[in-house]
PDB file of N, CA and C in Angstrom:
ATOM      1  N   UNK A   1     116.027 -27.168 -11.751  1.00  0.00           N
ATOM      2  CA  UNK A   1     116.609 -27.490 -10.473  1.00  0.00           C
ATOM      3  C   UNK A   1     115.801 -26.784  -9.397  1.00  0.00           C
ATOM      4  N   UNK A   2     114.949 -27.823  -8.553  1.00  0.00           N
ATOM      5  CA  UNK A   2     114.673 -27.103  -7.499  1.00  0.00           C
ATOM      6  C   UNK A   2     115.028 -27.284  -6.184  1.00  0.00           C
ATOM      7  N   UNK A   3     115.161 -25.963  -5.283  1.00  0.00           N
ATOM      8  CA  UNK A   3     115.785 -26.233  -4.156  1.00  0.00           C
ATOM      9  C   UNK A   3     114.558 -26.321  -2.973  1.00  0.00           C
ATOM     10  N   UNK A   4     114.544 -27.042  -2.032  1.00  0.00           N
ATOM     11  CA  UNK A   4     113.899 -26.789  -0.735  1.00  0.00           C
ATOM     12  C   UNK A   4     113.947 -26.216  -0.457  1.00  0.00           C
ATOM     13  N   UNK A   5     113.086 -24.528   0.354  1.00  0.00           N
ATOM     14  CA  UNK A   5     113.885 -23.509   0.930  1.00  0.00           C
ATOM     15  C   UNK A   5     112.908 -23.737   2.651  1.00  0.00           C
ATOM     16  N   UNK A   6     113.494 -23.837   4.145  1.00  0.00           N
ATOM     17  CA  UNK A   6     112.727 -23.729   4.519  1.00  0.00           C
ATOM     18  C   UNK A   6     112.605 -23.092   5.980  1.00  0.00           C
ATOM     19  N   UNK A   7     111.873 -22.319   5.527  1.00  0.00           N
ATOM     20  CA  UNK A   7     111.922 -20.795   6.789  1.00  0.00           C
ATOM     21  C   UNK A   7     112.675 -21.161   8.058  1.00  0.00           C
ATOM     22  N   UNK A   8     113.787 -20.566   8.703  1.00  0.00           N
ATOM     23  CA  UNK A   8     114.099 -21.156  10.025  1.00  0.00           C
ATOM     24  C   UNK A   8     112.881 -20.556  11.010  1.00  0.00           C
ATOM     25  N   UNK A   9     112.567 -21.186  11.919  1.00  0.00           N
ATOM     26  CA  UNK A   9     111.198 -21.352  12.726  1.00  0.00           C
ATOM     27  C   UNK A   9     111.532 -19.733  13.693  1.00  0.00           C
ATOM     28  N   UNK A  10     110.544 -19.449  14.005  1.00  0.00           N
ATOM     29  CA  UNK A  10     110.360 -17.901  14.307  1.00  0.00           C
ATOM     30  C   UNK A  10     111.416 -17.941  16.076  1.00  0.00           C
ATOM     31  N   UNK A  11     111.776 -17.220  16.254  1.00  0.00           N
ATOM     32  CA  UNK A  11     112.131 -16.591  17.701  1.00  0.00           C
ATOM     33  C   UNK A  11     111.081 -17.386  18.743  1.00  0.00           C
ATOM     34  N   UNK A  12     109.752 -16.868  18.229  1.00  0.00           N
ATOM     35  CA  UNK A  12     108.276 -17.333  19.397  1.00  0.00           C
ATOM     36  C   UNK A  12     108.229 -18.342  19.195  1.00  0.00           C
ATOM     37  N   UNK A  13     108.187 -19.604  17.830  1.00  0.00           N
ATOM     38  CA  UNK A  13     108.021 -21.182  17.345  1.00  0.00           C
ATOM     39  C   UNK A  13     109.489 -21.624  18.170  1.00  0.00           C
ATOM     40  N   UNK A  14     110.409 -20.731  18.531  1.00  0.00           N
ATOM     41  CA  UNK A  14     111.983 -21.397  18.964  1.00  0.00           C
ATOM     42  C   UNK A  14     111.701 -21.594  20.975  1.00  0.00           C
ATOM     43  N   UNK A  15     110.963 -20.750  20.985  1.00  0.00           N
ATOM     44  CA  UNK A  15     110.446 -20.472  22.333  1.00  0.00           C
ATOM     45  C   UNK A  15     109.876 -21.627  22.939  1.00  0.00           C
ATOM     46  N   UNK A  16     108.629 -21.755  21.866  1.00  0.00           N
ATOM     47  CA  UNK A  16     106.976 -22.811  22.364  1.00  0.00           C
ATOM     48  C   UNK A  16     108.086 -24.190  21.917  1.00  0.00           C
ATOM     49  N   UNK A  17     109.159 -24.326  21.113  1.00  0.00           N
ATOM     50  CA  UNK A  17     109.176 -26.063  20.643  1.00  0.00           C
ATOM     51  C   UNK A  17     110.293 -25.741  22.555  1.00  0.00           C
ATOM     52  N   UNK A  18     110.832 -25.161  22.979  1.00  0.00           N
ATOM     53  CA  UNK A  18     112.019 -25.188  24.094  1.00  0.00           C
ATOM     54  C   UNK A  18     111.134 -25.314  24.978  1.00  0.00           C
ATOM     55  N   UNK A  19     109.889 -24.943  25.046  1.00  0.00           N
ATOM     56  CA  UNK A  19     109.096 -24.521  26.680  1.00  0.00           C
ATOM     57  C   UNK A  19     108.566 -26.268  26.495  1.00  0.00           C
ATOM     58  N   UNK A  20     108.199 -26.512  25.402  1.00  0.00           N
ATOM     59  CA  UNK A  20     107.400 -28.138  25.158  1.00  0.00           C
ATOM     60  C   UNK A  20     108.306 -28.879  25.878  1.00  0.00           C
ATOM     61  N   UNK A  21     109.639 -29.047  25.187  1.00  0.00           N
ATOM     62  CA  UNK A  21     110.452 -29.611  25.712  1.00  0.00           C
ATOM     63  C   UNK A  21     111.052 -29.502  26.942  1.00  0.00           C
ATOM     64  N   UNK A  22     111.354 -28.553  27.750  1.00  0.00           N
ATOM     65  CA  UNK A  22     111.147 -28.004  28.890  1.00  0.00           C
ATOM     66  C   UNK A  22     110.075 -29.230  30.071  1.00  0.00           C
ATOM     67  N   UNK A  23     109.068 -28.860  29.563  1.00  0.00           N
ATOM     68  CA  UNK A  23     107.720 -29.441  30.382  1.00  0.00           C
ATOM     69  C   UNK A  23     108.063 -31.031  30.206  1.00  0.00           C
ATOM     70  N   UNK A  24     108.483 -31.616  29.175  1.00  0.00           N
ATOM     71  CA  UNK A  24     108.624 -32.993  28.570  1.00  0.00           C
ATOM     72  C   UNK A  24     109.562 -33.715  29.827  1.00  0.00           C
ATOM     73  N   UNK A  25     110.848 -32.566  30.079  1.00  0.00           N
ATOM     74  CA  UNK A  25     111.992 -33.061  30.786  1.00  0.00           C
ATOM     75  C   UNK A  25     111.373 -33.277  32.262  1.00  0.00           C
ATOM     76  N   UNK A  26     110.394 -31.956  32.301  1.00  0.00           N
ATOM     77  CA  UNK A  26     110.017 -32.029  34.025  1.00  0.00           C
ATOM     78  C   UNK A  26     109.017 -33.443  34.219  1.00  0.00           C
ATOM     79  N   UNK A  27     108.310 -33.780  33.221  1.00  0.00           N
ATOM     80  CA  UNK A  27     107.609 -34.890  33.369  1.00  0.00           C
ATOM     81  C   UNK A  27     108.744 -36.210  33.626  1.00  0.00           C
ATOM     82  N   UNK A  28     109.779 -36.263  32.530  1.00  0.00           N
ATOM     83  CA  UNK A  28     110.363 -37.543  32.997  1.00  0.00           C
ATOM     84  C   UNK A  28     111.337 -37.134  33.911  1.00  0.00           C
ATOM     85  N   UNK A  29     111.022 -36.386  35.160  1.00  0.00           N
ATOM     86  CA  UNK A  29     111.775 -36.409  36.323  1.00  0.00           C
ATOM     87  C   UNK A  29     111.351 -36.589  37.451  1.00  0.00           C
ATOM     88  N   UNK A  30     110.091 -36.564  37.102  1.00  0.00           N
ATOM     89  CA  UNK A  30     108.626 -36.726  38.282  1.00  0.00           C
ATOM     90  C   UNK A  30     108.512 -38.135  37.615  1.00  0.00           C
ATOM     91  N   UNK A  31     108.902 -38.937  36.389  1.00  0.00           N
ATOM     92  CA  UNK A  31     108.320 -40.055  36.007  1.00  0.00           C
ATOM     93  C   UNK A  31     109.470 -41.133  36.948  1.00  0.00           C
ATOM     94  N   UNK A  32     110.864 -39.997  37.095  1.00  0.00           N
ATOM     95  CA  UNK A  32     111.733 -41.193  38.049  1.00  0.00           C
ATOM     96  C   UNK A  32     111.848 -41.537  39.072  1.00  0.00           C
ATOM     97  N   UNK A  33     110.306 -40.969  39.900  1.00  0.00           N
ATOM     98  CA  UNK A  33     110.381 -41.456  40.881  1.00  0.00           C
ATOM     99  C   UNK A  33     109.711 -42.979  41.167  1.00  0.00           C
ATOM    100  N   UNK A  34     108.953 -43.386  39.973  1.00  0.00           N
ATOM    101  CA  UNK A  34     108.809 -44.416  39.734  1.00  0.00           C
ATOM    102  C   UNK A  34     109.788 -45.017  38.866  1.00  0.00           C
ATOM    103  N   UNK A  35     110.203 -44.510  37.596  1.00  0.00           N
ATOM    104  CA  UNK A  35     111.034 -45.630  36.619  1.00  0.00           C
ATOM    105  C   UNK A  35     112.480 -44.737  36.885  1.00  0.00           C
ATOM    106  N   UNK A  36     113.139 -44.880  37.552  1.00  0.00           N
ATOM    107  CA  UNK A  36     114.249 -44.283  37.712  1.00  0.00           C
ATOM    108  C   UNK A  36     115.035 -43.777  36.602  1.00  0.00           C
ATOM    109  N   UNK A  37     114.914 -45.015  35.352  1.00  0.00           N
ATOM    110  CA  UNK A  37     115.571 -44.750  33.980  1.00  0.00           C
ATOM    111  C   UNK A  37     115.616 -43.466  33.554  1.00  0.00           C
ATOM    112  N   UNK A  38     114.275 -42.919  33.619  1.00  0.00           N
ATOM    113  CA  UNK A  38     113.330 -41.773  33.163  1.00  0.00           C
ATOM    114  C   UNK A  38     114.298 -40.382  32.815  1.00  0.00           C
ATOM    115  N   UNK A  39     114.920 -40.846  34.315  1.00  0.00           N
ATOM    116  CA  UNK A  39     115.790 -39.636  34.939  1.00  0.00           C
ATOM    117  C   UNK A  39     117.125 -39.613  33.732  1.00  0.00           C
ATOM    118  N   UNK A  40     117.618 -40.423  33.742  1.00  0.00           N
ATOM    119  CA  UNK A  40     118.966 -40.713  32.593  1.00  0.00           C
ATOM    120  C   UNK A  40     118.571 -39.770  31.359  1.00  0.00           C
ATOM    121  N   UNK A  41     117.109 -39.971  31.209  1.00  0.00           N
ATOM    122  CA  UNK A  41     116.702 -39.709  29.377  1.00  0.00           C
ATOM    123  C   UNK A  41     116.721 -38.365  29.581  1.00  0.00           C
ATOM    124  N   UNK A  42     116.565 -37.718  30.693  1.00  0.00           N
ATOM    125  CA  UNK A  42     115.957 -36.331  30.838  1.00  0.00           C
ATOM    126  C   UNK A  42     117.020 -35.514  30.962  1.00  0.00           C
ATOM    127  N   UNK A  43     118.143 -35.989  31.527  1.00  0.00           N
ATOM    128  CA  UNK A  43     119.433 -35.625  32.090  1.00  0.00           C
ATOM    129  C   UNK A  43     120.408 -35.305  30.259  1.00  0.00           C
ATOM    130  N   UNK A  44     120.691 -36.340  29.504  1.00  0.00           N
ATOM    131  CA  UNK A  44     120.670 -36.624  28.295  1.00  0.00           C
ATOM    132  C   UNK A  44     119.968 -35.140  27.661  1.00  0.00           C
ATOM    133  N   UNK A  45     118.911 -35.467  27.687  1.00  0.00           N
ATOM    134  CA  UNK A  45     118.166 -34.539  26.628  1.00  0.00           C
ATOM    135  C   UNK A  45     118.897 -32.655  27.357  1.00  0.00           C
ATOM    136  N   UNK A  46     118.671 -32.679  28.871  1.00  0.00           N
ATOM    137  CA  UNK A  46     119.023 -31.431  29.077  1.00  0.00           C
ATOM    138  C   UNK A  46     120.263 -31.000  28.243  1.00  0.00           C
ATOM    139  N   UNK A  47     121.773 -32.129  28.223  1.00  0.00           N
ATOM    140  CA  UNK A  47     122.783 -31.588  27.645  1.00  0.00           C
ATOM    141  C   UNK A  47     122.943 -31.240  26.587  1.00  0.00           C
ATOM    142  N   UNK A  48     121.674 -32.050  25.956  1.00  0.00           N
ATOM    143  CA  UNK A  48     122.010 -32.113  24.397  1.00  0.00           C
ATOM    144  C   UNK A  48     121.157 -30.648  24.114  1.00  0.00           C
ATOM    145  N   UNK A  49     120.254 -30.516  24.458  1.00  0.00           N
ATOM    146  CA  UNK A  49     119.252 -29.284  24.260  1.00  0.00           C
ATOM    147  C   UNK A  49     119.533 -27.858  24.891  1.00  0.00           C
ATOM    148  N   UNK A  50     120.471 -27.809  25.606  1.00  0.00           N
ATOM    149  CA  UNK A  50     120.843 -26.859  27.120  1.00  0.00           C
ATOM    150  C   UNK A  50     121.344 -25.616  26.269  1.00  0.00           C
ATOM    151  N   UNK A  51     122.311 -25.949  25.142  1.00  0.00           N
ATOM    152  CA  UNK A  51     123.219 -24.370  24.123  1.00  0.00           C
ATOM    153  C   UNK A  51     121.811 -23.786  23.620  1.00  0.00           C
ATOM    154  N   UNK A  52     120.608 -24.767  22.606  1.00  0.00           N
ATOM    155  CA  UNK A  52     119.701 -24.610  22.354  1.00  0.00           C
ATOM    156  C   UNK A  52     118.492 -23.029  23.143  1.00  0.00           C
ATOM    157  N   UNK A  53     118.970 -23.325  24.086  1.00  0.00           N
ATOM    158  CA  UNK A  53     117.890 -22.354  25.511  1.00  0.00           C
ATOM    159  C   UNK A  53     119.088 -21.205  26.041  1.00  0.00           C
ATOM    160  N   UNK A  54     120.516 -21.518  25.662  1.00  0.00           N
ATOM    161  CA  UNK A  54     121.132 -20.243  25.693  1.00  0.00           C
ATOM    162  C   UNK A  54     121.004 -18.804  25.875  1.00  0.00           C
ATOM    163  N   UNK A  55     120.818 -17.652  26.262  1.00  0.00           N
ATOM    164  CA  UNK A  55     120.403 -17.027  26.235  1.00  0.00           C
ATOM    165  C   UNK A  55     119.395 -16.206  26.613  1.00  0.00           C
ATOM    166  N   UNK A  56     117.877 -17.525  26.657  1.00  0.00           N
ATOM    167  CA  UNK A  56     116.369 -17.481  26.896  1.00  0.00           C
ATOM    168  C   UNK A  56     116.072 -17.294  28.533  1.00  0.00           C
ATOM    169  N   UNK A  57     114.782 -17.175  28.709  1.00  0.00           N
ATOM    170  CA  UNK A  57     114.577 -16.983  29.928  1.00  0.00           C
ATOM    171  C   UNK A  57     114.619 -18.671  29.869  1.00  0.00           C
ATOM    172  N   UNK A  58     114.407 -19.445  29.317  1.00  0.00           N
ATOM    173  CA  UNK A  58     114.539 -21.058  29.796  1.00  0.00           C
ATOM    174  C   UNK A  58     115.609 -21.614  29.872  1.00  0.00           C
ATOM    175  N   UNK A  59     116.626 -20.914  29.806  1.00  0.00           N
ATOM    176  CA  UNK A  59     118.103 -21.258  30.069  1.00  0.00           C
ATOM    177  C   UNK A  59     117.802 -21.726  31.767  1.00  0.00           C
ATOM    178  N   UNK A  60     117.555 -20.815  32.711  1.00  0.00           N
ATOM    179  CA  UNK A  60     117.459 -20.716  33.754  1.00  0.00           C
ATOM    180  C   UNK A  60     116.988 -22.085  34.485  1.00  0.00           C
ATOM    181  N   UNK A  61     116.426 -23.087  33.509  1.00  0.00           N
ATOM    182  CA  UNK A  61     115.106 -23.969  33.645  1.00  0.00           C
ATOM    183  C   UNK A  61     116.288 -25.023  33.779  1.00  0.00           C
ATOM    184  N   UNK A  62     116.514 -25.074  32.329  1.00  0.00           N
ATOM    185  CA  UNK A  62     117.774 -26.098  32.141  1.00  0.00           C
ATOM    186  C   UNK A  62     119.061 -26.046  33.100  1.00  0.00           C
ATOM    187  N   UNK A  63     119.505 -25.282  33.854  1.00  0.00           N
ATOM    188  CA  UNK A  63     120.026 -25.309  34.807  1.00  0.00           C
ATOM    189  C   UNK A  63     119.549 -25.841  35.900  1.00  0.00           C
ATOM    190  N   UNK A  64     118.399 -25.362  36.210  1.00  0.00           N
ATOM    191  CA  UNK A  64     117.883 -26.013  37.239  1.00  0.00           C
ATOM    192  C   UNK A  64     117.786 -27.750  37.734  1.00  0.00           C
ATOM    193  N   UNK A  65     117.173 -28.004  36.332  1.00  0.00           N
ATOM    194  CA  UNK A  65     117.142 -29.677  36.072  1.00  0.00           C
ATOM    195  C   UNK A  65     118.583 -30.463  35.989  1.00  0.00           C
ATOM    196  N   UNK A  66     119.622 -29.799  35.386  1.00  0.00           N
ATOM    197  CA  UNK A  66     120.494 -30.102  35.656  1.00  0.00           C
ATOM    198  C   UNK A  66     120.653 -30.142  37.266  1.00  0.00           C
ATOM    199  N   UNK A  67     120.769 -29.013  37.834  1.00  0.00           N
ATOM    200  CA  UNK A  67     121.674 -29.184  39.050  1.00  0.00           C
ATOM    201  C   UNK A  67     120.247 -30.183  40.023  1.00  0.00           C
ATOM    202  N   UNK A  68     119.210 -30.381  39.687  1.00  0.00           N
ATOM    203  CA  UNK A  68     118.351 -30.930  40.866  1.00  0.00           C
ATOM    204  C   UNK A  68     118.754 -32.502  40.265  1.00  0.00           C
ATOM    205  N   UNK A  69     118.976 -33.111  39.245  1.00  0.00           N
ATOM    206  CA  UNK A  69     119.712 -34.285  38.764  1.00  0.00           C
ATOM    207  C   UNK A  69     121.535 -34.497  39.545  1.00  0.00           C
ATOM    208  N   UNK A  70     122.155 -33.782  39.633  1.00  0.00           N
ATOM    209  CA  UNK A  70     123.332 -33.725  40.333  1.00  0.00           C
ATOM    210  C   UNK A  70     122.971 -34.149  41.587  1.00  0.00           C
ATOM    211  N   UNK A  71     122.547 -33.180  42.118  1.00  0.00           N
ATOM    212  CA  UNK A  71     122.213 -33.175  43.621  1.00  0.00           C
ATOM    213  C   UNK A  71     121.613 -34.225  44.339  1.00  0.00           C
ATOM    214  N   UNK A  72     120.652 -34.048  43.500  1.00  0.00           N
ATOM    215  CA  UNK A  72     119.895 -35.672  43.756  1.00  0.00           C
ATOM    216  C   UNK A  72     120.606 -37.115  44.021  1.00  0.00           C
ATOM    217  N   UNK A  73     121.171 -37.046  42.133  1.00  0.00           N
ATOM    218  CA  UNK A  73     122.017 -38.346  42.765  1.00  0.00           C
ATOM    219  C   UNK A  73     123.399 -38.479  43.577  1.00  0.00           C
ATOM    220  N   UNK A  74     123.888 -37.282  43.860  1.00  0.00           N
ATOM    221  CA  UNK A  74     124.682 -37.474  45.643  1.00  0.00           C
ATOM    222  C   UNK A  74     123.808 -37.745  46.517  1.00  0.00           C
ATOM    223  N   UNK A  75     122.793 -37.347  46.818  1.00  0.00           N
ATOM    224  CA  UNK A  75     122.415 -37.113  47.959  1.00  0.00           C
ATOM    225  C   UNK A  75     121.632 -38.606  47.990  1.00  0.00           C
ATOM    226  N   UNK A  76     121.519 -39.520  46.903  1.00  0.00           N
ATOM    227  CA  UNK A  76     121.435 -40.771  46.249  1.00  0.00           C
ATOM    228  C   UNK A  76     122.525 -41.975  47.303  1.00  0.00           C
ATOM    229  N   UNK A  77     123.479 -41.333  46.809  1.00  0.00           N
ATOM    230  CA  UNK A  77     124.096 -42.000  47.171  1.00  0.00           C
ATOM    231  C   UNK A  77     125.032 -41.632  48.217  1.00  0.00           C
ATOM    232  N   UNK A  78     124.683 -40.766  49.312  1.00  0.00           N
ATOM    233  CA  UNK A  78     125.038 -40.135  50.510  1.00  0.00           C
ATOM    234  C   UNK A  78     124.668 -41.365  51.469  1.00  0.00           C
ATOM    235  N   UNK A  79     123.226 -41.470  50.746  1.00  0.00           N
ATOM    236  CA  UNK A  79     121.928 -42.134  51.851  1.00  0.00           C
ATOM    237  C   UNK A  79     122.272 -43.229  51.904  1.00  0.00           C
ATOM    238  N   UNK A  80     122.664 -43.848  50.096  1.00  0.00           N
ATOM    239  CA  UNK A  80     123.147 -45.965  50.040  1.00  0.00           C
ATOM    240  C   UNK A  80     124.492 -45.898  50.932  1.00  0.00           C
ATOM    241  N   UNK A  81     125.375 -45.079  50.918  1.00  0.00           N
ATOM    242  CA  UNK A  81     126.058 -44.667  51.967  1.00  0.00           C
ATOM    243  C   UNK A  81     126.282 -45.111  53.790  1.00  0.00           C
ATOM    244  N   UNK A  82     125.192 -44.361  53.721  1.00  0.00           N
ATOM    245  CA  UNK A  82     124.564 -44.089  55.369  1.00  0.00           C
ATOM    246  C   UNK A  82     123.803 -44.946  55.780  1.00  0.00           C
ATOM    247  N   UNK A  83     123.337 -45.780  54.668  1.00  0.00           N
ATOM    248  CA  UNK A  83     121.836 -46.738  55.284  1.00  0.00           C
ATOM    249  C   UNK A  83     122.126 -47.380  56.269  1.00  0.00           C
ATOM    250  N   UNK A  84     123.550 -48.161  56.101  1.00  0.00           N
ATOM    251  CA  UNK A  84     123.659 -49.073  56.952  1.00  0.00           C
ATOM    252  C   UNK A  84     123.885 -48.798  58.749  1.00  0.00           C
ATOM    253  N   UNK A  85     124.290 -47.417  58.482  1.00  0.00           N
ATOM    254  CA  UNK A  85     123.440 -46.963  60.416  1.00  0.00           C
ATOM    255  C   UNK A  85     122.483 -45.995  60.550  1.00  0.00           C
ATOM    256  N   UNK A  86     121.243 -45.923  59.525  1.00  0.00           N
ATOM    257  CA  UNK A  86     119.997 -46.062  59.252  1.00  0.00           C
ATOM    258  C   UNK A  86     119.882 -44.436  59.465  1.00  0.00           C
ATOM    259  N   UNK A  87     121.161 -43.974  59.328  1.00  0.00           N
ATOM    260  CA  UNK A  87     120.884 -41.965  58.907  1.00  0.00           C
ATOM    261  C   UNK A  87     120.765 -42.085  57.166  1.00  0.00           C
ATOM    262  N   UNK A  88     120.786 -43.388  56.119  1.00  0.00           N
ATOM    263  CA  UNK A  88     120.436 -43.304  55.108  1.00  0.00           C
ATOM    264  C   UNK A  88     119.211 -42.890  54.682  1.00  0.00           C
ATOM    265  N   UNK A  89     118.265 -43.448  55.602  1.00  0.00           N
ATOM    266  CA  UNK A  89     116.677 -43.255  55.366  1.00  0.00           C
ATOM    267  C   UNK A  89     116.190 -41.843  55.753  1.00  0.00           C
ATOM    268  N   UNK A  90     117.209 -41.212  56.390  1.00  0.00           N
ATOM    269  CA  UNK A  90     116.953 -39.476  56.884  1.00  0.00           C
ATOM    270  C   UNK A  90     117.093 -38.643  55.521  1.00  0.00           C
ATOM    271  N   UNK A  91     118.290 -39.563  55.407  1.00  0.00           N
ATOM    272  CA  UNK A  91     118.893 -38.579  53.970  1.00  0.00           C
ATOM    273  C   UNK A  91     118.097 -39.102  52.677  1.00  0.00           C
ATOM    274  N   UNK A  92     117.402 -40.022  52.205  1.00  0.00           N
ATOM    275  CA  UNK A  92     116.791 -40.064  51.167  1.00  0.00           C
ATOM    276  C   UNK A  92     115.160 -39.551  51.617  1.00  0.00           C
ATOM    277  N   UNK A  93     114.864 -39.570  52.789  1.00  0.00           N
ATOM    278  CA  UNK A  93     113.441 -38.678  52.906  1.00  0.00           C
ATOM    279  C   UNK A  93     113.508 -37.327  52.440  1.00  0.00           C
ATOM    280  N   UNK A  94     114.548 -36.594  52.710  1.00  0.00           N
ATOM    281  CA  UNK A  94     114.811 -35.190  52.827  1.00  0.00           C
ATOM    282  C   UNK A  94     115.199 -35.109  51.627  1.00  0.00           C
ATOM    283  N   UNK A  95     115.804 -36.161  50.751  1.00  0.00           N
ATOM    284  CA  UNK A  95     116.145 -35.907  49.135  1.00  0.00           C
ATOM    285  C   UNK A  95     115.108 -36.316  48.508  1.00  0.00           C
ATOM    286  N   UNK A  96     113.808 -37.323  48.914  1.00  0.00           N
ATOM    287  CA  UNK A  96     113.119 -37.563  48.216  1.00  0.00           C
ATOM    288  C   UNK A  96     111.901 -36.037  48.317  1.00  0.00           C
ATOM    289  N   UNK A  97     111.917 -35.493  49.011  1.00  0.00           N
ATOM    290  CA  UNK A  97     110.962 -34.330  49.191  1.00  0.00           C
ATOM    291  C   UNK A  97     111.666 -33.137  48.670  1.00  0.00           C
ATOM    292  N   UNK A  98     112.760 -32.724  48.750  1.00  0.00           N
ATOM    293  CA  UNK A  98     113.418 -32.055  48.242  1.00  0.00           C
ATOM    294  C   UNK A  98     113.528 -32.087  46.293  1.00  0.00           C
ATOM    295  N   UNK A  99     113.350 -33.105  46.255  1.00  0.00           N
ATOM    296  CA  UNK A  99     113.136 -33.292  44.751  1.00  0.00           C
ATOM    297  C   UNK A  99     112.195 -33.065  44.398  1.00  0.00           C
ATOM    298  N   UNK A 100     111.079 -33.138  44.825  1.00  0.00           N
ATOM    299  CA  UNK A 100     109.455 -33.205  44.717  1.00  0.00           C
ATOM    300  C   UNK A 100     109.255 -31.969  44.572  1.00  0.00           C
ATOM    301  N   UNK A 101     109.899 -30.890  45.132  1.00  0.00           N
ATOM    302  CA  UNK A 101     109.727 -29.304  45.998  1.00  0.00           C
ATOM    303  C   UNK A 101     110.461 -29.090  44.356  1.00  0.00           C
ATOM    304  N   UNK A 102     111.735 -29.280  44.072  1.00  0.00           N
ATOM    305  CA  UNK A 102     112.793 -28.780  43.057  1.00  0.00           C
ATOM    306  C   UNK A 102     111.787 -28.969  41.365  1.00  0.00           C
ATOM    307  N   UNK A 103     111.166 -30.140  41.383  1.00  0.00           N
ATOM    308  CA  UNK A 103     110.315 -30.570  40.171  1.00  0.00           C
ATOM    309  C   UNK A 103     109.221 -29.785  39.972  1.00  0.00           C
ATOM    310  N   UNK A 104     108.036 -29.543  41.300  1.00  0.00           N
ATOM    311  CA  UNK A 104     107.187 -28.496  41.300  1.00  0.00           C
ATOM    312  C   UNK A 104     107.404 -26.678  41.168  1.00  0.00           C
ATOM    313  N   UNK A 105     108.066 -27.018  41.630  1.00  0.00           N
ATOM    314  CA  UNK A 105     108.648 -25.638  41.789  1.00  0.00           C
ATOM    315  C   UNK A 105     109.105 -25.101  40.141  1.00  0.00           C
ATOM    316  N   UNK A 106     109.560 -25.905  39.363  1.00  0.00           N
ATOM    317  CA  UNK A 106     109.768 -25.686  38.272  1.00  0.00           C
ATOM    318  C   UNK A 106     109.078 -25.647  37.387  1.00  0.00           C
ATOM    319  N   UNK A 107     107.935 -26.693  37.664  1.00  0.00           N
ATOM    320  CA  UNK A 107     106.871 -26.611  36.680  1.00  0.00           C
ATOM    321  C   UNK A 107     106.233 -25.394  36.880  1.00  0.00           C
ATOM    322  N   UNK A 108     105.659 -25.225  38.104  1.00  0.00           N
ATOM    323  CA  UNK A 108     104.559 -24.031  38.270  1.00  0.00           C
ATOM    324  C   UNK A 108     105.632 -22.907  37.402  1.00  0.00           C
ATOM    325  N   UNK A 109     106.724 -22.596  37.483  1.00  0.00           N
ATOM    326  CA  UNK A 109     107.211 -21.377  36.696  1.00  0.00           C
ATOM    327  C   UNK A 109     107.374 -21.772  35.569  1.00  0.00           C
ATOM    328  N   UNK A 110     107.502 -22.549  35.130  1.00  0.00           N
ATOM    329  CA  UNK A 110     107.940 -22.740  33.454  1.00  0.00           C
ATOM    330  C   UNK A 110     105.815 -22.353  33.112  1.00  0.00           C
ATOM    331  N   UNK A 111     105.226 -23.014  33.399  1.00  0.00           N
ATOM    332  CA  UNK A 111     103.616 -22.875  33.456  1.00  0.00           C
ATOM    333  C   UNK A 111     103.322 -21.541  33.220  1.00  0.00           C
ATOM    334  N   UNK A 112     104.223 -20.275  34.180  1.00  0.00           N
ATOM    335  CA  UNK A 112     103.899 -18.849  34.351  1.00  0.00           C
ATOM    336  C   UNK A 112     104.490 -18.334  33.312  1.00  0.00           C
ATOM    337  N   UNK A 113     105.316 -18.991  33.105  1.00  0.00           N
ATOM    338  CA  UNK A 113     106.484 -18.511  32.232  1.00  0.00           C
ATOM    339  C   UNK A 113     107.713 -17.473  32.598  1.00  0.00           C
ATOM    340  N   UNK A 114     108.091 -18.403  33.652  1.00  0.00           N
ATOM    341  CA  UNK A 114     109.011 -17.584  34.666  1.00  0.00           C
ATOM    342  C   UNK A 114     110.482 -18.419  34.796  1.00  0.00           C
ATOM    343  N   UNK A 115     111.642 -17.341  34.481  1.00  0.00           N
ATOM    344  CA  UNK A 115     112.771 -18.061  34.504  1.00  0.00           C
ATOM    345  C   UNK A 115     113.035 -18.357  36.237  1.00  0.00           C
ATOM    346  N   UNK A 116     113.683 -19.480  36.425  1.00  0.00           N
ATOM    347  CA  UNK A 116     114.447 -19.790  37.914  1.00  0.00           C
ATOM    348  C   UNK A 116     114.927 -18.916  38.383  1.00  0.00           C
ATOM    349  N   UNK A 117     115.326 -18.674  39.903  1.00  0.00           N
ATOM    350  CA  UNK A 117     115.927 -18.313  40.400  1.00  0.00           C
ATOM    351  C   UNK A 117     117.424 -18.276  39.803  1.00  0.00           C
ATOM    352  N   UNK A 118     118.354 -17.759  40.017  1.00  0.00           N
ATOM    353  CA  UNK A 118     119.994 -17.880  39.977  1.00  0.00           C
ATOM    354  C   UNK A 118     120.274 -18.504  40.743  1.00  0.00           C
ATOM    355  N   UNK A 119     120.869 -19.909  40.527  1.00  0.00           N
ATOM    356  CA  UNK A 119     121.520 -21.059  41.407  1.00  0.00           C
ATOM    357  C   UNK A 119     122.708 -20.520  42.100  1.00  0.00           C
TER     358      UNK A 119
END
């Protein structure tokens, strides 16, 4: 009788597969500004992956993406809102740059290897 035995992956291998994934999420959030979908998959993956980073300095990360996904889509739909006496287009400029700022901003630290700010 033989059994499979197989090492649970190191502390540092638990780190590099969270930081991969990490970087994966920030890509399909910068990918929704073209395929909007993008955003759903990334949002998804944060919840499912988020207990995963518990603890880590990338906890901090996963918060972040979370709350710039929240925010976003109010401020989404503040603007479909507002369009129609054309303070919509104020409010999705300022959310569309604001997102841009929230996505970079995250990468360059996840890159350094730097947890977020405290929301």
């Amino acid at each position: 009788m033989s059994m499979d035995f197989t090492p649970a992956p190191s502390p540092d291998e638990e780190i590099a597969s969270l930081k991969t994934l990490t970087t994966v999420i920030y890509g399909l959030y910068a990918l929704s500004l073209f395929f909007g979908v993008s955003a759903i998959v990334a949002i998804v993956l944060n919840y499912i992956k988020r207990e995963d980073a518990q603890g880590t300095w990338l906890e901090s990360h996963f918060k972040w993406q979370i709350g710039t996904f929240w925010w976003s889509l109010l401020w989404f739909v503040v603007g479909a809102i507002t369009f129609i006496i054309l303070i919509g287009w104020i409010v999705w400029a300022v959310a569309f740059v604001w997102f841009i700022y929230r996505i970079a901003k995250g990468w360059l630290n996840l890159n350094d290897n730097k947890p977020m700010p405290v929301q």
